[in-house]
PDB file of N, CA and C in Angstrom:
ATOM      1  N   UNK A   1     -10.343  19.026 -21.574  1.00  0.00           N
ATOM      2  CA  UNK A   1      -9.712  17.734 -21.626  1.00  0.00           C
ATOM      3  C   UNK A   1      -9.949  17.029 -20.288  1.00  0.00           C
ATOM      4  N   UNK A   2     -10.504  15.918 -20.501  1.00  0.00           N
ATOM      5  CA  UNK A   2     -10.616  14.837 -18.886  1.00  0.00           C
ATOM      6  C   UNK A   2      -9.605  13.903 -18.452  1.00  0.00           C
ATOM      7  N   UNK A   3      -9.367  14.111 -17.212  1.00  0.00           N
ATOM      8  CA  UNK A   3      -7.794  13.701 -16.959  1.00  0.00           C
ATOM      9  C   UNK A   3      -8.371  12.436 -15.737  1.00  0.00           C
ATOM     10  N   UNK A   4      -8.356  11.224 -15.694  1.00  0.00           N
ATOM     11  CA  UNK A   4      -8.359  10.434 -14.643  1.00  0.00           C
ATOM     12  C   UNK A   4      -6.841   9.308 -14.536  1.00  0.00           C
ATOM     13  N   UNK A   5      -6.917   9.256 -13.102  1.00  0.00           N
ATOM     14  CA  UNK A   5      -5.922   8.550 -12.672  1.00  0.00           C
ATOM     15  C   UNK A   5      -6.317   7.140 -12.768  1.00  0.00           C
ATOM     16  N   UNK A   6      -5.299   6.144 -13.632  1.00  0.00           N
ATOM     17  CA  UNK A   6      -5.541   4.812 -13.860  1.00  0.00           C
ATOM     18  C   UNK A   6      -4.662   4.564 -13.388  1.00  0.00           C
ATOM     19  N   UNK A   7      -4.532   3.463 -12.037  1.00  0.00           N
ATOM     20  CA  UNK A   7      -3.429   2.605 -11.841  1.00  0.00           C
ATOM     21  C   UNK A   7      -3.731   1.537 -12.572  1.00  0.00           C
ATOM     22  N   UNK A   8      -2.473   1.568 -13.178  1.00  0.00           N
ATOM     23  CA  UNK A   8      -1.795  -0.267 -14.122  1.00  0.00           C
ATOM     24  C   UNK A   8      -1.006  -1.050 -13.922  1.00  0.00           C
ATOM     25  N   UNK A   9      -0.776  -1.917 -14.378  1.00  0.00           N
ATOM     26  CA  UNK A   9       0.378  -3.127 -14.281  1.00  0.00           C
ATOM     27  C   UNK A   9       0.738  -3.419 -15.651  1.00  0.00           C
ATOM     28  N   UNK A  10       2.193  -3.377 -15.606  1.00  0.00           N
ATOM     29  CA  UNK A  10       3.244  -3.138 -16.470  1.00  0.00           C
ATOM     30  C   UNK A  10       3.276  -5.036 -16.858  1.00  0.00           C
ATOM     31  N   UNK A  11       2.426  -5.684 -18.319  1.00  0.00           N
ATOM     32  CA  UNK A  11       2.519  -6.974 -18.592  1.00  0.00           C
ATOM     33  C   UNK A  11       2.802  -7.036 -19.909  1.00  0.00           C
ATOM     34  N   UNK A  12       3.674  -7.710 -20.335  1.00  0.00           N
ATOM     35  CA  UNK A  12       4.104  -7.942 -22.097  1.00  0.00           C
ATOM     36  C   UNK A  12       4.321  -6.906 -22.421  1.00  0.00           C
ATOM     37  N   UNK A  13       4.900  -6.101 -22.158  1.00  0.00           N
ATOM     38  CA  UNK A  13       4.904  -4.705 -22.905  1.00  0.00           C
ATOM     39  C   UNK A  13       4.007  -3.662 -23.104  1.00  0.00           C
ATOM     40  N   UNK A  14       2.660  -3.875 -22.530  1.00  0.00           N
ATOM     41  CA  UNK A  14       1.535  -3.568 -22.566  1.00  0.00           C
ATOM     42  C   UNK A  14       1.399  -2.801 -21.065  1.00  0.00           C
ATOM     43  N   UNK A  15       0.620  -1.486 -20.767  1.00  0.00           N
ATOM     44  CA  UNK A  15       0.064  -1.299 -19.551  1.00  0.00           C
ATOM     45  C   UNK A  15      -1.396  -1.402 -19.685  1.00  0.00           C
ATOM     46  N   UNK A  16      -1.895  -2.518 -18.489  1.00  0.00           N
ATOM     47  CA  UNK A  16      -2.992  -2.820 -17.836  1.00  0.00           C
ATOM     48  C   UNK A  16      -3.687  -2.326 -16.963  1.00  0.00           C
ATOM     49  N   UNK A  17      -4.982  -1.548 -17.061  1.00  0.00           N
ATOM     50  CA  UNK A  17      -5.417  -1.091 -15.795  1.00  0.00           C
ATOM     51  C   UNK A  17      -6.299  -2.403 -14.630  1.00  0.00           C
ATOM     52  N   UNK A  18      -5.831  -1.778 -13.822  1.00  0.00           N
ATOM     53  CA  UNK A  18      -6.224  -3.095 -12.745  1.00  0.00           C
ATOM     54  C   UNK A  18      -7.584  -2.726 -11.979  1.00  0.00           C
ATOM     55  N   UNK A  19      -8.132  -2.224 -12.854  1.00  0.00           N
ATOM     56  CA  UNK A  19     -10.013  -1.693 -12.209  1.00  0.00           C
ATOM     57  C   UNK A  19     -10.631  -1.428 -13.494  1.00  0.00           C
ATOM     58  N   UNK A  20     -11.632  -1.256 -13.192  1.00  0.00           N
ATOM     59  CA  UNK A  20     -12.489  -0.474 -14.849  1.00  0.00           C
ATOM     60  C   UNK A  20     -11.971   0.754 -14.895  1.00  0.00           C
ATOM     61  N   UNK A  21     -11.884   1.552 -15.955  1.00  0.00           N
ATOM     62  CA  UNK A  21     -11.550   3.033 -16.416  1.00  0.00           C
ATOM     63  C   UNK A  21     -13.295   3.211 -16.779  1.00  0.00           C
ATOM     64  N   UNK A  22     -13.607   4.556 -15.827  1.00  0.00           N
ATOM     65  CA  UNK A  22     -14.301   5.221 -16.267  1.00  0.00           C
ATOM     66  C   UNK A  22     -14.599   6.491 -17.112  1.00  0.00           C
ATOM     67  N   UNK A  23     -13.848   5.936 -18.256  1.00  0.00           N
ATOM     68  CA  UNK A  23     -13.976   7.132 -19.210  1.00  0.00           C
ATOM     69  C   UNK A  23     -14.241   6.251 -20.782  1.00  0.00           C
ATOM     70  N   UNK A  24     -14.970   7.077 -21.739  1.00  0.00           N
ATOM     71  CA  UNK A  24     -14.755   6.210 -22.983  1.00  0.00           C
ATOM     72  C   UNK A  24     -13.992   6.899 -24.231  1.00  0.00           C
ATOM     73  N   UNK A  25     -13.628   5.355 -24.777  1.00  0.00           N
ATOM     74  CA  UNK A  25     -12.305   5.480 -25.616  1.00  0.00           C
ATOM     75  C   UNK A  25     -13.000   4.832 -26.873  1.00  0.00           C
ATOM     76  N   UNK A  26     -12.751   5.823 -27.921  1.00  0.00           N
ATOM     77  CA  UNK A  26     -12.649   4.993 -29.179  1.00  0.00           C
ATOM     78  C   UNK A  26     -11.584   3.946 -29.617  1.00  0.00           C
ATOM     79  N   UNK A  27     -11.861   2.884 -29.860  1.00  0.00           N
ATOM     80  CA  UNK A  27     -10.619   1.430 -30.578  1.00  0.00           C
ATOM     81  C   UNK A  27      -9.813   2.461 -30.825  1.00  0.00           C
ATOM     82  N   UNK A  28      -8.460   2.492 -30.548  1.00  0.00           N
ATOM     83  CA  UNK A  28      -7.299   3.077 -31.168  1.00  0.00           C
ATOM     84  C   UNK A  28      -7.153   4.130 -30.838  1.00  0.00           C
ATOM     85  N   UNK A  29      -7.862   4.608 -29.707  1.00  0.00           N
ATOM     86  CA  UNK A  29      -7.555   6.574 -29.589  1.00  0.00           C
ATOM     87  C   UNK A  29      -6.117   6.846 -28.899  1.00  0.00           C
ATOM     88  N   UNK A  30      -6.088   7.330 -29.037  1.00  0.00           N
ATOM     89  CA  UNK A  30      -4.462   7.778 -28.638  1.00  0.00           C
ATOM     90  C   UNK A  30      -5.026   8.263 -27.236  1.00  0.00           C
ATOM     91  N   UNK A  31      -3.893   8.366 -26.361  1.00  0.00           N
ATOM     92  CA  UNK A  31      -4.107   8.683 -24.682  1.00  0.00           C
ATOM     93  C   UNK A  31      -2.624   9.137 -24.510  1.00  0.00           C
ATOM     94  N   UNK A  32      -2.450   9.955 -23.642  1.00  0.00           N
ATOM     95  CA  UNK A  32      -1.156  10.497 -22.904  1.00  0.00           C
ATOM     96  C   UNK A  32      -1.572   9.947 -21.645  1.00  0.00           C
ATOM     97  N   UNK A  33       0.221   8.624 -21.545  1.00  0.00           N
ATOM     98  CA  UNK A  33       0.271   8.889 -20.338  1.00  0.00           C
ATOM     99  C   UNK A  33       1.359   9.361 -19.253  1.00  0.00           C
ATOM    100  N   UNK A  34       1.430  10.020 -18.179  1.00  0.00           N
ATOM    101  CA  UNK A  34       2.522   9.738 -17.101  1.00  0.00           C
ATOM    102  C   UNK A  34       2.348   9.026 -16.181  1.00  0.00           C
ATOM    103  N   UNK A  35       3.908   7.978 -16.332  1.00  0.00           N
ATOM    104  CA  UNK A  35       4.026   7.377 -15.745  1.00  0.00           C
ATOM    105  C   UNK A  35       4.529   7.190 -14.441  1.00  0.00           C
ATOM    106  N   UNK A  36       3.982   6.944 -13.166  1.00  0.00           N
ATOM    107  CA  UNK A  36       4.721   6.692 -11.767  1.00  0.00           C
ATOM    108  C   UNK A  36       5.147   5.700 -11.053  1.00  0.00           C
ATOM    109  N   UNK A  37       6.935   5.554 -11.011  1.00  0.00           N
ATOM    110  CA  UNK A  37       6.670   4.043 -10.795  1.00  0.00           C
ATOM    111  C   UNK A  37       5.977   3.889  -9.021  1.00  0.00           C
ATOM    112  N   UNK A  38       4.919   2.660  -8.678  1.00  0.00           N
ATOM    113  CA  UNK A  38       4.339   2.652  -7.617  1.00  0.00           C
ATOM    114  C   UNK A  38       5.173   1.229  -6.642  1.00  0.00           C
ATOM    115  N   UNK A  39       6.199   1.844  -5.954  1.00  0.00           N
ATOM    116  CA  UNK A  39       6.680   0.257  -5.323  1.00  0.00           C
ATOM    117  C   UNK A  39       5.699  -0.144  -4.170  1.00  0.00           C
ATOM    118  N   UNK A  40       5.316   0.547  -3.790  1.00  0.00           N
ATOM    119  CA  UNK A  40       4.373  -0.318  -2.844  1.00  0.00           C
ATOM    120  C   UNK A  40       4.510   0.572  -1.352  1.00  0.00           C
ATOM    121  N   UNK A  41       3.645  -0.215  -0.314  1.00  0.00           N
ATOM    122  CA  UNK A  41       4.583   0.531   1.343  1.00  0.00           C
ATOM    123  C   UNK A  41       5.654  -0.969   1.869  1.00  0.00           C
ATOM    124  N   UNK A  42       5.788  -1.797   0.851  1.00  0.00           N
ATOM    125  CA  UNK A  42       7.049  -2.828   1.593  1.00  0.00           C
ATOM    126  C   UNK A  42       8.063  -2.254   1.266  1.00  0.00           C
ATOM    127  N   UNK A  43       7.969  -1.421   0.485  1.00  0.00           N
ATOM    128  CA  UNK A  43       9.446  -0.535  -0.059  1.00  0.00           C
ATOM    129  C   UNK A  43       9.638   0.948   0.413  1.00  0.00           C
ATOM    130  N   UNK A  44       8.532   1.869   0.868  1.00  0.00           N
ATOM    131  CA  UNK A  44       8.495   2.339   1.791  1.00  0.00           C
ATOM    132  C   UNK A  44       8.499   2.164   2.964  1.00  0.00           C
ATOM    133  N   UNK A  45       8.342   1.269   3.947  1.00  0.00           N
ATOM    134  CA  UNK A  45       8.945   0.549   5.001  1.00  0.00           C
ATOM    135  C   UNK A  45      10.366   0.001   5.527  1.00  0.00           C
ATOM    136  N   UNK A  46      10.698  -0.627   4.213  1.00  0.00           N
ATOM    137  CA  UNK A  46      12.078  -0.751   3.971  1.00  0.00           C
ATOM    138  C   UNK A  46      13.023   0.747   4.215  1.00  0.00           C
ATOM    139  N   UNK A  47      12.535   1.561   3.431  1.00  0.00           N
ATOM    140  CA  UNK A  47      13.310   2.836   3.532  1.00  0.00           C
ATOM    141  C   UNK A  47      13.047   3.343   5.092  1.00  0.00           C
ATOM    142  N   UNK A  48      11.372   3.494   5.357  1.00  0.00           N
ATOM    143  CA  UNK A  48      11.892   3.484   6.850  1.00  0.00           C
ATOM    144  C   UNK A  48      12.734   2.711   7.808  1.00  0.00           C
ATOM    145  N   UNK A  49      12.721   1.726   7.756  1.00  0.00           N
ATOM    146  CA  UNK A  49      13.452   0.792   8.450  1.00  0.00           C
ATOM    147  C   UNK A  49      14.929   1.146   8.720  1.00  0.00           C
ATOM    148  N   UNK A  50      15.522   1.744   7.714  1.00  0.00           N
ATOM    149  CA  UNK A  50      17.143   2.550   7.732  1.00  0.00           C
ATOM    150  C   UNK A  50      17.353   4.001   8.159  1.00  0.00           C
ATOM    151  N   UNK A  51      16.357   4.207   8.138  1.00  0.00           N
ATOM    152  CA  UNK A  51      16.750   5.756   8.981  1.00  0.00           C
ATOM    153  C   UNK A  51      17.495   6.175  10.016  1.00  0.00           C
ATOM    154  N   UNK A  52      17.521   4.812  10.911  1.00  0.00           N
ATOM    155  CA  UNK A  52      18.727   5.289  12.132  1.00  0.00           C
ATOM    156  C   UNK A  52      19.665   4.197  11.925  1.00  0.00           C
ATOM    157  N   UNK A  53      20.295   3.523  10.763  1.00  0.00           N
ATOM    158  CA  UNK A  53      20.980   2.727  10.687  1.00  0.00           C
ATOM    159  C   UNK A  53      22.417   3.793  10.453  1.00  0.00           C
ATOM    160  N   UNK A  54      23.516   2.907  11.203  1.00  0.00           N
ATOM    161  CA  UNK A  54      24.488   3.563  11.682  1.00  0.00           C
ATOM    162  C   UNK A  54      24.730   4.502  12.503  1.00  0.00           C
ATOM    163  N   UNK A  55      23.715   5.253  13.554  1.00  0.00           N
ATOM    164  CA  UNK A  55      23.365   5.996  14.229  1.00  0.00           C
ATOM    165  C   UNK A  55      23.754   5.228  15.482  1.00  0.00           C
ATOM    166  N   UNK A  56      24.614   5.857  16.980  1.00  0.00           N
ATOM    167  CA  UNK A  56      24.509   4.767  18.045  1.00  0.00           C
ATOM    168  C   UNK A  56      23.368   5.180  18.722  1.00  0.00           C
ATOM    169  N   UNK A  57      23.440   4.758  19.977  1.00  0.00           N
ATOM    170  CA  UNK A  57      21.740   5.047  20.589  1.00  0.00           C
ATOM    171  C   UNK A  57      21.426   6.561  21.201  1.00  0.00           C
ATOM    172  N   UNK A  58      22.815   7.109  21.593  1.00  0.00           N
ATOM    173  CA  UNK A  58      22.395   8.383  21.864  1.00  0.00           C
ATOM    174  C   UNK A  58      22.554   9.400  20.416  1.00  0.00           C
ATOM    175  N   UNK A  59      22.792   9.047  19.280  1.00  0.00           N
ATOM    176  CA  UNK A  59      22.555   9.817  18.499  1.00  0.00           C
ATOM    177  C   UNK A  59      20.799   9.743  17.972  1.00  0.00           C
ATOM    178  N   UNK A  60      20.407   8.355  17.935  1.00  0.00           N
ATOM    179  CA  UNK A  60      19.196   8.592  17.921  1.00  0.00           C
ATOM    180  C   UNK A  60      18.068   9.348  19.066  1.00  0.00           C
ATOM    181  N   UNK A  61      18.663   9.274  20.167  1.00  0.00           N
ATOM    182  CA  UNK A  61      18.150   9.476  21.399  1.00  0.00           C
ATOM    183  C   UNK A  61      18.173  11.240  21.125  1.00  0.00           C
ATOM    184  N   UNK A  62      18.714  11.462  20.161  1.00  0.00           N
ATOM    185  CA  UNK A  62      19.008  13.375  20.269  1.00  0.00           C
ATOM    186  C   UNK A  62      17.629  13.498  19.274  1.00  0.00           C
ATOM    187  N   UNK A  63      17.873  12.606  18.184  1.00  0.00           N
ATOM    188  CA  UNK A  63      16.738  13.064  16.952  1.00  0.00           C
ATOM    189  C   UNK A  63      15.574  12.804  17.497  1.00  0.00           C
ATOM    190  N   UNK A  64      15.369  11.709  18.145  1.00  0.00           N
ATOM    191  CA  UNK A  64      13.854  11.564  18.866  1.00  0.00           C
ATOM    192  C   UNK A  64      13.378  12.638  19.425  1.00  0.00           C
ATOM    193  N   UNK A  65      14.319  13.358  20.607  1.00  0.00           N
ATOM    194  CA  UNK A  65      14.024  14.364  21.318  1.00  0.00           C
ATOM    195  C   UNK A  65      13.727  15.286  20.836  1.00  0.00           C
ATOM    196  N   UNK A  66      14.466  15.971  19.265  1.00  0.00           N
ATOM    197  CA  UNK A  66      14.657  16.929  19.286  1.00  0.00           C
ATOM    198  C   UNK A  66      13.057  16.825  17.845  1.00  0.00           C
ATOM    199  N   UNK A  67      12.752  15.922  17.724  1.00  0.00           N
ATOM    200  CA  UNK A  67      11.427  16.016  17.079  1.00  0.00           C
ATOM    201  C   UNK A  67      10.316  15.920  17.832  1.00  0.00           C
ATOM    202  N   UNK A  68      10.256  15.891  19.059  1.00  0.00           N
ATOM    203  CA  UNK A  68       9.156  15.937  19.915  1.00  0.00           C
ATOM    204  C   UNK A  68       9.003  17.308  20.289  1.00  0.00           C
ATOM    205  N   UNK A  69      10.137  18.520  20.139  1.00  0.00           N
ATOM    206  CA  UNK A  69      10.035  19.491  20.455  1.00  0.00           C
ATOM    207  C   UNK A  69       9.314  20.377  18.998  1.00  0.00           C
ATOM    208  N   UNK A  70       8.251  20.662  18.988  1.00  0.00           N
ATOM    209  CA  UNK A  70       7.113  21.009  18.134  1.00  0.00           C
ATOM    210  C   UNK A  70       6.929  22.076  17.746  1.00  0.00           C
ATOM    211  N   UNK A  71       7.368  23.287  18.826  1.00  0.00           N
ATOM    212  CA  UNK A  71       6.991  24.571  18.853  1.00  0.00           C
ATOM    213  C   UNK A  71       8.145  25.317  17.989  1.00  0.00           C
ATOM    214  N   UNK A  72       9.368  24.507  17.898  1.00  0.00           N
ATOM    215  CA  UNK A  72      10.383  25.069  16.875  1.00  0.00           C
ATOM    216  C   UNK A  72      10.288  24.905  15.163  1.00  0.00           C
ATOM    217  N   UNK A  73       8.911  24.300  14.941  1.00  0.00           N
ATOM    218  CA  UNK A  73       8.321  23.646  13.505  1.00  0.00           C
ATOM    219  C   UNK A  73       8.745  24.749  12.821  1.00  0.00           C
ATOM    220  N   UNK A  74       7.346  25.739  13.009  1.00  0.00           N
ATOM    221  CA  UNK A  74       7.260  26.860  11.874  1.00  0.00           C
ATOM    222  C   UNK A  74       7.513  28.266  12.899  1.00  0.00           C
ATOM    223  N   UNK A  75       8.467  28.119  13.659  1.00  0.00           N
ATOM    224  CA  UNK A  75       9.380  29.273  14.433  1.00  0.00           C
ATOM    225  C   UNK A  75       9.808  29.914  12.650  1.00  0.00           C
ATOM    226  N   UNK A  76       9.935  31.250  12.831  1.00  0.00           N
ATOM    227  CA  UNK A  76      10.785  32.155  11.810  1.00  0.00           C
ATOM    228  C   UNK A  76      12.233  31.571  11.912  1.00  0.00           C
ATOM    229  N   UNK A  77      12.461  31.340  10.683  1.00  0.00           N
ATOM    230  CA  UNK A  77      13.743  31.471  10.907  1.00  0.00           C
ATOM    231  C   UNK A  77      14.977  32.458  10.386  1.00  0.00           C
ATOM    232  N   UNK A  78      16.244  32.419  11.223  1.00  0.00           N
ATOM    233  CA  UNK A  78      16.845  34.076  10.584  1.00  0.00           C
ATOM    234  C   UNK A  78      17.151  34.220   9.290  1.00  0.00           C
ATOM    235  N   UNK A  79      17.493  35.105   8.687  1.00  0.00           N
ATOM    236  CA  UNK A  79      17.503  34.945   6.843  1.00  0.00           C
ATOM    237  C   UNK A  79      19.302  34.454   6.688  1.00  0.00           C
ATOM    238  N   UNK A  80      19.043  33.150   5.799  1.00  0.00           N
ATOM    239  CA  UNK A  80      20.425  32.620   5.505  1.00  0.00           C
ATOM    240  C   UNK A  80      21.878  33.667   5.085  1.00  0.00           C
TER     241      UNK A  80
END
């Protein structure tokens, strides 16, 4: 079975692919699809944008720090 990724746009009820599909389809063939909704990076941005909201400056000032420290990434850690 050949599986390609089509991004579309959701119009009249209908999904649209927004490039050529390189695969061929008989009139009427049936297709499975899953769907992902794609907001964009203005909506990923947005979500970044709140990450230190409500935070004062030395609480951010701890998370900055304490993500620059690197070597504690993939340290073992003790069993829960």
């Amino acid at each position: 079975m050949a599986t390609q990724l089509i991004e579309a746009v959701y119009e009249h009820g209908s999904f649209r692919p927004v490039a050529p599909v390189d695969m061929e389809f008989a009139e009427g063939q049936r297709v499975r699809l899953a769907v992902e909704r794609f907001d964009g990076p203005d909506a990923i941005l947005s979500l970044a944008a709140q990450v230190y909201e409500g935070l004062n400056p030395e609480e951010v000032d701890s998370i900055e720090q304490h993500s620059l420290q690197r070597e504690s990434f993939f340290a073992e850690r003790p069993p829960a």
